[in-house]
N, C-alpha and C. Protein backbone atom coordinates (compact mmCIF):
# COMPACT_ATOMS: atom_id res chain seq x y z
N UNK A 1 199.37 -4.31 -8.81
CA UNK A 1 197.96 -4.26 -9.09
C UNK A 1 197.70 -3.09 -10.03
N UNK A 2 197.14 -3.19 -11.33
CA UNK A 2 196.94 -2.53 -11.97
C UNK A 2 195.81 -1.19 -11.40
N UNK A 3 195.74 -0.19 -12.20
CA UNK A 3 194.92 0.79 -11.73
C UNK A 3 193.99 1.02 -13.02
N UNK A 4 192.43 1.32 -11.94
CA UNK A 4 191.38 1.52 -13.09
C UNK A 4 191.08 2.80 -13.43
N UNK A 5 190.07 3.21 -14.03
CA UNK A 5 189.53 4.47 -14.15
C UNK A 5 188.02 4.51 -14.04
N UNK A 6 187.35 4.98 -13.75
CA UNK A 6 186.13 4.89 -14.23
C UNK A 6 185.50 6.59 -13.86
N UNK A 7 184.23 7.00 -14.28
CA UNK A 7 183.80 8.54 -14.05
C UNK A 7 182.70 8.48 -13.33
N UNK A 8 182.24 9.17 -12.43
CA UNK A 8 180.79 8.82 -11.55
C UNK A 8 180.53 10.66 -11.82
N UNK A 9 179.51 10.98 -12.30
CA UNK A 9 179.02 12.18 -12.63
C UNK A 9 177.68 12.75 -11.89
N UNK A 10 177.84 13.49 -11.63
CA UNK A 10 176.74 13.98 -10.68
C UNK A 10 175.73 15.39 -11.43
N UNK A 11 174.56 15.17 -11.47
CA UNK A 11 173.19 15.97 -12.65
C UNK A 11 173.48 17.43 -12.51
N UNK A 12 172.91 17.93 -12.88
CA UNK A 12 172.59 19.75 -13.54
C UNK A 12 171.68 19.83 -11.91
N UNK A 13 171.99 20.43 -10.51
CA UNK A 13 170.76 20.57 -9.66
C UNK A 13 171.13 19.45 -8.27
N UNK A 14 171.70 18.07 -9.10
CA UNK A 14 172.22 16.81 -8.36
C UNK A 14 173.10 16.74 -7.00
N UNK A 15 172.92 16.16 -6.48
CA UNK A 15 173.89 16.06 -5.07
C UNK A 15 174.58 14.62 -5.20
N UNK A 16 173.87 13.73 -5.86
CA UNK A 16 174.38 12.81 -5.70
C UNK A 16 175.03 12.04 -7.02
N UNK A 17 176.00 11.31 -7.11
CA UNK A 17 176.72 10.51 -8.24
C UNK A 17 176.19 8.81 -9.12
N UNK A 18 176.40 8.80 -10.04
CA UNK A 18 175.48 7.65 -10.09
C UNK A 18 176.35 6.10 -9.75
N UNK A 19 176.43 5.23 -8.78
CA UNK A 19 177.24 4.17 -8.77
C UNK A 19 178.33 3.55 -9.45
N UNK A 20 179.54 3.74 -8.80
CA UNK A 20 180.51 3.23 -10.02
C UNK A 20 181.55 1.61 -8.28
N UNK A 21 182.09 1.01 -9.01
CA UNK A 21 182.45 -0.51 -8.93
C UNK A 21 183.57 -0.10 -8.09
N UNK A 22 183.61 -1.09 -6.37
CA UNK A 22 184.75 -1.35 -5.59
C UNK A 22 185.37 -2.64 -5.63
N UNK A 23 184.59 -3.57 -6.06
CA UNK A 23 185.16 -4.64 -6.61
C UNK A 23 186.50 -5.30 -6.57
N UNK A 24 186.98 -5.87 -5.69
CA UNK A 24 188.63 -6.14 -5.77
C UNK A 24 189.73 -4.52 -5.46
N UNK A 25 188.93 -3.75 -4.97
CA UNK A 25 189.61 -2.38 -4.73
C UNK A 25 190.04 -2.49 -2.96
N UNK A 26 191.17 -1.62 -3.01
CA UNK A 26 192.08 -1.53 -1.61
C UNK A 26 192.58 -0.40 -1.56
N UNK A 27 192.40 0.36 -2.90
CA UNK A 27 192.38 2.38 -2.68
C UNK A 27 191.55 2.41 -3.73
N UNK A 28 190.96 3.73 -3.15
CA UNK A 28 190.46 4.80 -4.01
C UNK A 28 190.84 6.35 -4.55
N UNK A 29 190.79 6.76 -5.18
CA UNK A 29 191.29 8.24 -5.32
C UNK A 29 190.16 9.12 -6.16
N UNK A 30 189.52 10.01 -5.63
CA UNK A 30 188.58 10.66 -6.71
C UNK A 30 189.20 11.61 -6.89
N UNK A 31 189.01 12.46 -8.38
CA UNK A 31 189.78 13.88 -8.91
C UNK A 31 188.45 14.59 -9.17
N UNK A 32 188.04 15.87 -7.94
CA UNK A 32 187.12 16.33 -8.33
C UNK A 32 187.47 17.07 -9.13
N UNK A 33 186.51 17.84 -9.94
CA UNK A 33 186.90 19.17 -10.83
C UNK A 33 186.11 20.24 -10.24
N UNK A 34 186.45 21.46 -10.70
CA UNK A 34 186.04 22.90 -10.18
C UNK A 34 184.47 22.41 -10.16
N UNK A 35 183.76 22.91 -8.88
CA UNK A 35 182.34 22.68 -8.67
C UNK A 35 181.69 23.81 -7.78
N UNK A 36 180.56 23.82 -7.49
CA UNK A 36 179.85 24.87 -6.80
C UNK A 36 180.23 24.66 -5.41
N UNK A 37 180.67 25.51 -4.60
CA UNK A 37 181.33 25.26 -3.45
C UNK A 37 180.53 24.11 -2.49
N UNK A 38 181.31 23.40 -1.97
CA UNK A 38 180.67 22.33 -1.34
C UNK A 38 181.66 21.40 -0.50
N UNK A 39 181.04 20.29 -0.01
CA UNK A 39 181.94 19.27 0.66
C UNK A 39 181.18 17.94 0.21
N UNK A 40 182.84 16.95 -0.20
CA UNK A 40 182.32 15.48 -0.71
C UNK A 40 182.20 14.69 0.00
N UNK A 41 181.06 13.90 0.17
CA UNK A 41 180.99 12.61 1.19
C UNK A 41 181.03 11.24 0.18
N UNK A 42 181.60 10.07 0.89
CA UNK A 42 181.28 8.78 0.14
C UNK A 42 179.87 8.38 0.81
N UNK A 43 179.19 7.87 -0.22
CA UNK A 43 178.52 6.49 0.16
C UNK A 43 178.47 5.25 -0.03
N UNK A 44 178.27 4.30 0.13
CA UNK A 44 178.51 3.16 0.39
C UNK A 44 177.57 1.59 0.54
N UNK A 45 177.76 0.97 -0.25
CA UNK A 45 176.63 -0.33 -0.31
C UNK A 45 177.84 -1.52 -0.68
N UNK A 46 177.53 -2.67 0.33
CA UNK A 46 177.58 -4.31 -0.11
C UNK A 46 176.76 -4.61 -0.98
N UNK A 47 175.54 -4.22 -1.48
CA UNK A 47 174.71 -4.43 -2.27
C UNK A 47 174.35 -3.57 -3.73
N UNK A 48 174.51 -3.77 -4.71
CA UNK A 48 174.33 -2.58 -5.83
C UNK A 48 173.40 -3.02 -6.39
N UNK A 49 172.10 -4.06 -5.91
CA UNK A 49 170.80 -3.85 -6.20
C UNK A 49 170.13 -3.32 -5.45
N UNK A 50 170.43 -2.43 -4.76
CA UNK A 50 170.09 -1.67 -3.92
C UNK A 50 169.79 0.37 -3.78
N UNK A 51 168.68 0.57 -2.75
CA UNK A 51 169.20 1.89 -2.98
C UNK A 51 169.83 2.11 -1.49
N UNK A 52 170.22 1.07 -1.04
CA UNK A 52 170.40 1.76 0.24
C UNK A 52 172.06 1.44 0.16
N UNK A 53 172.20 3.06 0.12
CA UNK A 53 173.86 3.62 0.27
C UNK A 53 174.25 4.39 1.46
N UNK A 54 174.91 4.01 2.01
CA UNK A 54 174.80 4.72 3.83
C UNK A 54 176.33 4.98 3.59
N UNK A 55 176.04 6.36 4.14
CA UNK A 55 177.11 7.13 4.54
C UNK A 55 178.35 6.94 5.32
N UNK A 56 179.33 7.15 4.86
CA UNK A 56 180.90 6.53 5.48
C UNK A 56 181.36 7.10 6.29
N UNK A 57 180.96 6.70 7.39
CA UNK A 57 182.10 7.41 8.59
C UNK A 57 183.76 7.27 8.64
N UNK A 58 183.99 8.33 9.69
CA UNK A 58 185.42 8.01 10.43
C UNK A 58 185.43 7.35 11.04
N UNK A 59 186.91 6.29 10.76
CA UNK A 59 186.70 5.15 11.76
C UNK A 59 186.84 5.62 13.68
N UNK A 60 187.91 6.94 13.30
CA UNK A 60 188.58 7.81 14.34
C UNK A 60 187.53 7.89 15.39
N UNK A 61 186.33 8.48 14.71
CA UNK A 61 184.86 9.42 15.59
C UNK A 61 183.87 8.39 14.72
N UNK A 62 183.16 7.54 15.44
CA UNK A 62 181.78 6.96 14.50
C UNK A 62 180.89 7.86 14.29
N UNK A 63 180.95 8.94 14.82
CA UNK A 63 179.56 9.97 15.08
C UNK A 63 179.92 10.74 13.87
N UNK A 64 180.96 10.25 13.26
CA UNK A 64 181.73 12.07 12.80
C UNK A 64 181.79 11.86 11.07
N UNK A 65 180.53 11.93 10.13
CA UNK A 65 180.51 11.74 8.50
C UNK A 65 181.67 11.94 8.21
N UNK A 66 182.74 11.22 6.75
CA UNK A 66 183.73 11.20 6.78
C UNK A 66 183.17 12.25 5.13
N UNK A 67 184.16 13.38 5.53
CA UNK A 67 183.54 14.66 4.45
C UNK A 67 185.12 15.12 4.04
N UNK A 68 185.39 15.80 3.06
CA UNK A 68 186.17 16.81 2.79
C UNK A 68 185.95 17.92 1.91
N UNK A 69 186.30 19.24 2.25
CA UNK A 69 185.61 20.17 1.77
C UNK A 69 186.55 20.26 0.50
N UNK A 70 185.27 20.24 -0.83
CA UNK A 70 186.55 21.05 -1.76
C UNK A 70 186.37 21.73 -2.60
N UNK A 71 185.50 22.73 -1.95
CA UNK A 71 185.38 24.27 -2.17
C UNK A 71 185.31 24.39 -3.49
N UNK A 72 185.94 25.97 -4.22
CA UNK A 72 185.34 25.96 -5.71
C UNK A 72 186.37 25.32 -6.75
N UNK A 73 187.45 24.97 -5.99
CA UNK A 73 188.91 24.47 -6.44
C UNK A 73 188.99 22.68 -6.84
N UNK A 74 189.47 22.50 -8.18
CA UNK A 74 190.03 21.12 -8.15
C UNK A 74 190.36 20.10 -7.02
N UNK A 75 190.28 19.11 -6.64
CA UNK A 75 191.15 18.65 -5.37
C UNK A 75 191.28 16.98 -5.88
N UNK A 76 192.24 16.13 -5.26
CA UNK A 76 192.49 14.41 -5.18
C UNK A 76 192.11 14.40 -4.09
N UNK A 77 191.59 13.25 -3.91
CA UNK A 77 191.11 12.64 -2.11
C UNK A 77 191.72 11.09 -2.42
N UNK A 78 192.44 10.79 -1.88
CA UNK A 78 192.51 9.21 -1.62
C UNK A 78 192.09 8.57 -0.32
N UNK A 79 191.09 7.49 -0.51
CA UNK A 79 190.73 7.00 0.82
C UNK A 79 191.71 5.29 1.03
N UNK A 80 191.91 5.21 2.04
CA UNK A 80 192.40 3.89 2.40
C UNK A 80 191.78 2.73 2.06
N UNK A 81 192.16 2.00 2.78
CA UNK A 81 191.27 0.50 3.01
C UNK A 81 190.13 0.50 2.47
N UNK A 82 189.33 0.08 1.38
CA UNK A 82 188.11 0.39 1.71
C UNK A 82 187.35 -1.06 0.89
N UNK A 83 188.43 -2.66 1.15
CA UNK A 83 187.78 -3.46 1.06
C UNK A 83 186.27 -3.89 1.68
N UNK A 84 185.87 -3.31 2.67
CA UNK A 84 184.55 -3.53 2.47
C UNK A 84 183.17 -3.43 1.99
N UNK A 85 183.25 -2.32 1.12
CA UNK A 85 182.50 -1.88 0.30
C UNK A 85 182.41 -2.72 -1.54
N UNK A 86 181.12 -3.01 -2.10
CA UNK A 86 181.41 -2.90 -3.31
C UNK A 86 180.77 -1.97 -4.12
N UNK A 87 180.32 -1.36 -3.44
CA UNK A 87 179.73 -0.26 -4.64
C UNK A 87 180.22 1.26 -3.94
N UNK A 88 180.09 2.22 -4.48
CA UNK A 88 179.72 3.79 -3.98
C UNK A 88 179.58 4.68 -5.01
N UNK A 89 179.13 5.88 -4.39
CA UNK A 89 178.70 6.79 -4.96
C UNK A 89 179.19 8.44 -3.95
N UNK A 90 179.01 9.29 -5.02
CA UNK A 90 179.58 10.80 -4.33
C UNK A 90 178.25 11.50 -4.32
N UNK A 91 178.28 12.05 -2.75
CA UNK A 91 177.36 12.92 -2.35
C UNK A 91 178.43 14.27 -2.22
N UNK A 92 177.66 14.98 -3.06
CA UNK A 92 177.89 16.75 -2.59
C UNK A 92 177.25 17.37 -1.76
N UNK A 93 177.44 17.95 -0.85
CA UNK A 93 177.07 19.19 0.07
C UNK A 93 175.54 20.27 -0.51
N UNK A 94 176.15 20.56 -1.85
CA UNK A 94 175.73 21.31 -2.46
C UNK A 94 175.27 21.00 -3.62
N UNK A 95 173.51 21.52 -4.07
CA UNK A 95 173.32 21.31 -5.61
C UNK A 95 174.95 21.88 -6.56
N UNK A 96 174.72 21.06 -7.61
CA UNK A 96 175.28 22.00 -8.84
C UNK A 96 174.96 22.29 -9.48
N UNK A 97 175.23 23.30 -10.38
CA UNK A 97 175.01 24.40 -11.03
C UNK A 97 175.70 23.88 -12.52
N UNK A 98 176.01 22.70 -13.09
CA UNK A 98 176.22 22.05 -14.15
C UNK A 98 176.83 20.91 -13.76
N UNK A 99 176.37 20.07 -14.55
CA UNK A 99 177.26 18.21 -14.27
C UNK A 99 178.42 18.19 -13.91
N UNK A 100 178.63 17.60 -13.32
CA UNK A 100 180.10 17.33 -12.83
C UNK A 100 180.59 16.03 -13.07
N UNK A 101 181.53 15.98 -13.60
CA UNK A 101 182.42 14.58 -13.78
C UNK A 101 183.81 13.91 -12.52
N UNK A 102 183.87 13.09 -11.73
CA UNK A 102 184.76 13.23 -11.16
C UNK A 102 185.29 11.73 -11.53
N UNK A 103 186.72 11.70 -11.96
CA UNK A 103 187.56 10.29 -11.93
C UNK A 103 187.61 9.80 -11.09
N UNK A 104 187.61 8.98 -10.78
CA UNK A 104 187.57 7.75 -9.94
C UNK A 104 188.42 6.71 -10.18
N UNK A 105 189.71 6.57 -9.63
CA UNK A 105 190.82 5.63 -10.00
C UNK A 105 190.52 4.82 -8.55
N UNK A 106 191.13 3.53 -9.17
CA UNK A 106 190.98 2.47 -8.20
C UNK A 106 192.21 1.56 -8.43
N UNK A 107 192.85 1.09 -7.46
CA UNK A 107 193.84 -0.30 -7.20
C UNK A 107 193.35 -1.32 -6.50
């Protein structure tokens, strides 16, 4: 299965990313870049005429937002499975303090 690319960028002030395509996807991997310290959450929609993007839990803990902190440093996150989704978007923790670009590879 080939691998995609695409960029989901988040505003000058922004917490949140603007929608990019799960579509036929079975991993994900985002490459954040250096950002204002914070922690990344996915969100998540069956629907991308939509605004309603709800937050991705652990399957482990349902109670428990599925977050990883990644501080002021570069980081990869790959998430599993995540045929059920077709759309998402990246929520930060924290405003930023200039746009942020993060890759978004998909299989």
């Amino acid at each position: 299965m080939p691998l995609n690319l695409a960029f989901a960028t988040v505003p000058l002030s922004g917490t949140v990313s603007g929608a990019f395509s799960l579509k036929n996807t079975e991993q994900v991997a985002i490459w954040s870049p250096i950002t204002t310290a914070c922690s990344l959450m996915l969100l998540a929609s069956f629907d991308t005429t939509s605004a309603n993007y709800l937050p991705v839990h652990d399957p482990r803990s349902p109670t428990t937002r599925l977050a990883f902190g990644i501080g002021a440093g570069s980081k990869m996150i790959v998430f599993g499975n995540v045929l059920w989704a077709i759309s998402a978007k990246i929520q930060l923790s924290a405003a930023q303090t200039a746009p942020r670009s993060f890759a978004v590879i998909t299989r």
